[in-house]
C-alpha atoms as a PDB file:
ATOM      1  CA  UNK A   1     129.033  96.986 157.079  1.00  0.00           C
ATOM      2  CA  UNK A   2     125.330  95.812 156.553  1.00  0.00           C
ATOM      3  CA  UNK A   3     124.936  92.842 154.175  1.00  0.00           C
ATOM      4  CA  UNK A   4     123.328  94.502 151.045  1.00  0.00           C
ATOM      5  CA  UNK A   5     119.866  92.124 151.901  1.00  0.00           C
ATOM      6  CA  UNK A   6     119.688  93.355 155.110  1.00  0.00           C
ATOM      7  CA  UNK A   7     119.824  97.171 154.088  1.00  0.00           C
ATOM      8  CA  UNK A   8     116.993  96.368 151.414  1.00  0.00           C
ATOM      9  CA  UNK A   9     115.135  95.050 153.997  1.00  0.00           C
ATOM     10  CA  UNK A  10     115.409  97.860 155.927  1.00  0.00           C
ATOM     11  CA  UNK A  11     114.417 100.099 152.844  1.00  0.00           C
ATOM     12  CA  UNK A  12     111.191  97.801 152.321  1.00  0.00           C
ATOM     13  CA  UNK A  13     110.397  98.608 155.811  1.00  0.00           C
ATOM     14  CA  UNK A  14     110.852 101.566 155.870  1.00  0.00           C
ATOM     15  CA  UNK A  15     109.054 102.605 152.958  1.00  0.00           C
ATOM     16  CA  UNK A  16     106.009 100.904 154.748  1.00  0.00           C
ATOM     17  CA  UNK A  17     106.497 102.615 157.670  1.00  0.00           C
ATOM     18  CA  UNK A  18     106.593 106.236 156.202  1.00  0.00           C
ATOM     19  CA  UNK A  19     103.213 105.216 154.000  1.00  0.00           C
ATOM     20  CA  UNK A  20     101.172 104.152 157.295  1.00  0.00           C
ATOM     21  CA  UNK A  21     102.238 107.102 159.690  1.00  0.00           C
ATOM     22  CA  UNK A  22     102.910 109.970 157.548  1.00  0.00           C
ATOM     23  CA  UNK A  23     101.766 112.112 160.395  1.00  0.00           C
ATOM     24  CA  UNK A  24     104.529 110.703 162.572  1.00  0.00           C
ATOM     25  CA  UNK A  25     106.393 113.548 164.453  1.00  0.00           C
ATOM     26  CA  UNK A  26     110.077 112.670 162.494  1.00  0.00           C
ATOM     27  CA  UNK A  27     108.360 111.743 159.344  1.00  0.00           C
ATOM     28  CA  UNK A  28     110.938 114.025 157.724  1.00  0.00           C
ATOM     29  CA  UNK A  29     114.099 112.059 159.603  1.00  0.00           C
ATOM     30  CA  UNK A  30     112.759 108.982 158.591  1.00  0.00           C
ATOM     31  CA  UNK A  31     112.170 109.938 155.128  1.00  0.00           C
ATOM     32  CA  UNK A  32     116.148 110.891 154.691  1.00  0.00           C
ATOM     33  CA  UNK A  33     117.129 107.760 156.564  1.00  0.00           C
ATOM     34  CA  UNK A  34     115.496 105.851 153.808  1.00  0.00           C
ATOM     35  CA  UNK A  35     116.604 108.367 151.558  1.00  0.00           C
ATOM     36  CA  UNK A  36     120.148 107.438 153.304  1.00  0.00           C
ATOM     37  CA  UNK A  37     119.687 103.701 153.182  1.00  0.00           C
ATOM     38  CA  UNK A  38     118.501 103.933 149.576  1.00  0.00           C
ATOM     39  CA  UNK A  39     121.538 105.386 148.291  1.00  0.00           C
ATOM     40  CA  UNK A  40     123.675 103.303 150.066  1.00  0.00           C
ATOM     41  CA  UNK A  41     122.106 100.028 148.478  1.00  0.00           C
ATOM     42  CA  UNK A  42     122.004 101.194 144.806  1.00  0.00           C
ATOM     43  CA  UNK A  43     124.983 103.191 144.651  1.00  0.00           C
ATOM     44  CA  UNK A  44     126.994 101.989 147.902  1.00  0.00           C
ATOM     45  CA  UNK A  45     129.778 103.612 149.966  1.00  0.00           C
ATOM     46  CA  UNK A  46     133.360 103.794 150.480  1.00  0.00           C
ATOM     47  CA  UNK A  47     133.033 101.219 153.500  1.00  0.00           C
ATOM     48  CA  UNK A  48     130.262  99.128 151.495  1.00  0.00           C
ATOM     49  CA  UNK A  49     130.964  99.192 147.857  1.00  0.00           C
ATOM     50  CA  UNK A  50     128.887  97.689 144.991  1.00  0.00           C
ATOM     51  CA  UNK A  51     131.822  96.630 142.653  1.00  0.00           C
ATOM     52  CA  UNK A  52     135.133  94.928 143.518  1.00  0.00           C
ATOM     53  CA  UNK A  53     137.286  97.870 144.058  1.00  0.00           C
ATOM     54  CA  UNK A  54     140.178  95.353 142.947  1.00  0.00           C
ATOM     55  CA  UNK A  55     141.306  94.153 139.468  1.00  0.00           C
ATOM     56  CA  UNK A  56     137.989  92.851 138.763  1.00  0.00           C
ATOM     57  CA  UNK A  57     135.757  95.974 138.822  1.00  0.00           C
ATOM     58  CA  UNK A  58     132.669  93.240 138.809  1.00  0.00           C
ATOM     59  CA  UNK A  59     129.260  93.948 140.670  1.00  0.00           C
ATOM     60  CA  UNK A  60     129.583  92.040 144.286  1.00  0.00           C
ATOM     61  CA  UNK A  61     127.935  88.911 144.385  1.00  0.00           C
ATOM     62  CA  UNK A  62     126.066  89.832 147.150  1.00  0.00           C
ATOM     63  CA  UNK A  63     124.281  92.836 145.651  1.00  0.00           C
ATOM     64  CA  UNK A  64     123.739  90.783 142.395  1.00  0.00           C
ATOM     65  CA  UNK A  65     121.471  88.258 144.894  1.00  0.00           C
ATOM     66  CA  UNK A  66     119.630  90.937 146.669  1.00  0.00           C
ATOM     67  CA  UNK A  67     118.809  92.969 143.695  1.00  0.00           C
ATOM     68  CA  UNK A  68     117.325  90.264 142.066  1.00  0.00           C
ATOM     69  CA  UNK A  69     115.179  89.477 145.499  1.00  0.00           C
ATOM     70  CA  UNK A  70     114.467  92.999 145.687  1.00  0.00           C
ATOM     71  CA  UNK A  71     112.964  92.393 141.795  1.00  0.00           C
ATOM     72  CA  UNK A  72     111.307  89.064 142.798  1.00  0.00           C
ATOM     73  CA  UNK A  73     109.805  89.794 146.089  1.00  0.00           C
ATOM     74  CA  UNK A  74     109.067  93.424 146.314  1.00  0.00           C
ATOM     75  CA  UNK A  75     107.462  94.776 142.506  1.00  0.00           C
ATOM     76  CA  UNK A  76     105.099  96.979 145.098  1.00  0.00           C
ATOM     77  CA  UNK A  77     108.158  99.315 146.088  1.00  0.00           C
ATOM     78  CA  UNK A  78     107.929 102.371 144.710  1.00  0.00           C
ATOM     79  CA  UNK A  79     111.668 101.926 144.549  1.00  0.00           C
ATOM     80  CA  UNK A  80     111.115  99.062 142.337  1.00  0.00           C
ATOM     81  CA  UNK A  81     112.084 100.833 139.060  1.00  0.00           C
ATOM     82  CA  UNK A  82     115.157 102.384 140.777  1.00  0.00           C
ATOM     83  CA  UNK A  83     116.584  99.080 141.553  1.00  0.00           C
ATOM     84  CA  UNK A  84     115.560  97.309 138.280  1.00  0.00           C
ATOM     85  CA  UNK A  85     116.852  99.773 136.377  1.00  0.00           C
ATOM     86  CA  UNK A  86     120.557  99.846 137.783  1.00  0.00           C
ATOM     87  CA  UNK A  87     120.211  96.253 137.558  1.00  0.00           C
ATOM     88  CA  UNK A  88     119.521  95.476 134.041  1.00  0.00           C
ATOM     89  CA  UNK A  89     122.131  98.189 132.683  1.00  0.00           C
ATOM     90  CA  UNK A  90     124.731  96.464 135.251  1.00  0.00           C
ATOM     91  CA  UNK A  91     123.681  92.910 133.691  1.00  0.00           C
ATOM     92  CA  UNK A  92     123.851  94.656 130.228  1.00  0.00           C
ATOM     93  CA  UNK A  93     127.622  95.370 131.027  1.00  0.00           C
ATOM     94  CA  UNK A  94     128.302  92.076 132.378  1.00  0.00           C
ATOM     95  CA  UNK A  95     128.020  93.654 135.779  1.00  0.00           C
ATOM     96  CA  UNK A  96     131.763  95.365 135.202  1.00  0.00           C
ATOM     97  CA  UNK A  97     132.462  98.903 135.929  1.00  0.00           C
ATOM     98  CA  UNK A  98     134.122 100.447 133.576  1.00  0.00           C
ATOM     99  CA  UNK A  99     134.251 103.903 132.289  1.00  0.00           C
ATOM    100  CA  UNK A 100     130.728 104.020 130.560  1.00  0.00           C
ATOM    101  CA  UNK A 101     129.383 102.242 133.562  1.00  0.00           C
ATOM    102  CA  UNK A 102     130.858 105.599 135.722  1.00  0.00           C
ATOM    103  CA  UNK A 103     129.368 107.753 133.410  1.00  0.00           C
ATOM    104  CA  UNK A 104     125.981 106.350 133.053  1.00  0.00           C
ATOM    105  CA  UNK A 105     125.883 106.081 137.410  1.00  0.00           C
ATOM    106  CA  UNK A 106     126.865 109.685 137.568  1.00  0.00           C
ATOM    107  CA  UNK A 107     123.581 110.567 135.658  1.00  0.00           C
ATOM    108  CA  UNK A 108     121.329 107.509 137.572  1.00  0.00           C
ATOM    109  CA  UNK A 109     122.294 109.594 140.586  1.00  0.00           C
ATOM    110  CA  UNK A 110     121.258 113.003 139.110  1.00  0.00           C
ATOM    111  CA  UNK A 111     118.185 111.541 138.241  1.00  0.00           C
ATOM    112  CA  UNK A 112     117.176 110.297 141.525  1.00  0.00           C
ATOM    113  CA  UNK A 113     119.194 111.629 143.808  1.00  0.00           C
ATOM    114  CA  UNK A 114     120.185 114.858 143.240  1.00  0.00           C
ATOM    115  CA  UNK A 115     118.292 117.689 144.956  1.00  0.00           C
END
């Protein structure tokens, strides 16, 4: 498992990376690595979840804090939207997820993810 800041630093990086050598030979593998790294951070995985899978159902502390860096420290992503978006409808729902939360992810990732 990669700590949720460390995977948005990787993102950041990345992003950089594919904007300064978009005539790299693997541009397109390193496009859906980020693409891969991306999803994993806003929507997690079964090995590196975003909510409690427990009685709580409440939004990991740890993605709370690096969501809100991501927000602080890097407005120039063009992900920037992505992640402030999932993070103000999680802090509108008291960061619980609940049925309407489910719902409402299901069409977040149709909207950015779906191909």
């Amino acid at each position: 498992m990669v700590p949720p800041d460390t995977l948005r630093e990787y993102i950041i990086s990345l992003e950089k990376f594919v904007a300064q050598y978009s005539d790299f030979v693997l541009i397109g593998d390193a496009k859906d690595i980020l693409e891969s790294y991306l999803m994993t951070y806003l929507e997690g995985i079964d090995n590196s979840p975003i909510f409690d899978k427990g009685n709580t159902r409440k939004m990991l502390p740890e993605y709370k804090v690096s969501y809100a860096k991501f927000l602080a420290e890097n407005k120039d992503s063009k992900y920037y939207q992505m992640v402030e978006e999932l993070y103000k409808k999680a802090k509108a729902n008291d960061f619980n997820r609940d049925r309407d939360f489910d719902a409402w992810l299901y069409e977040y990732h149709k909207k950015y993810f779906a191909k």
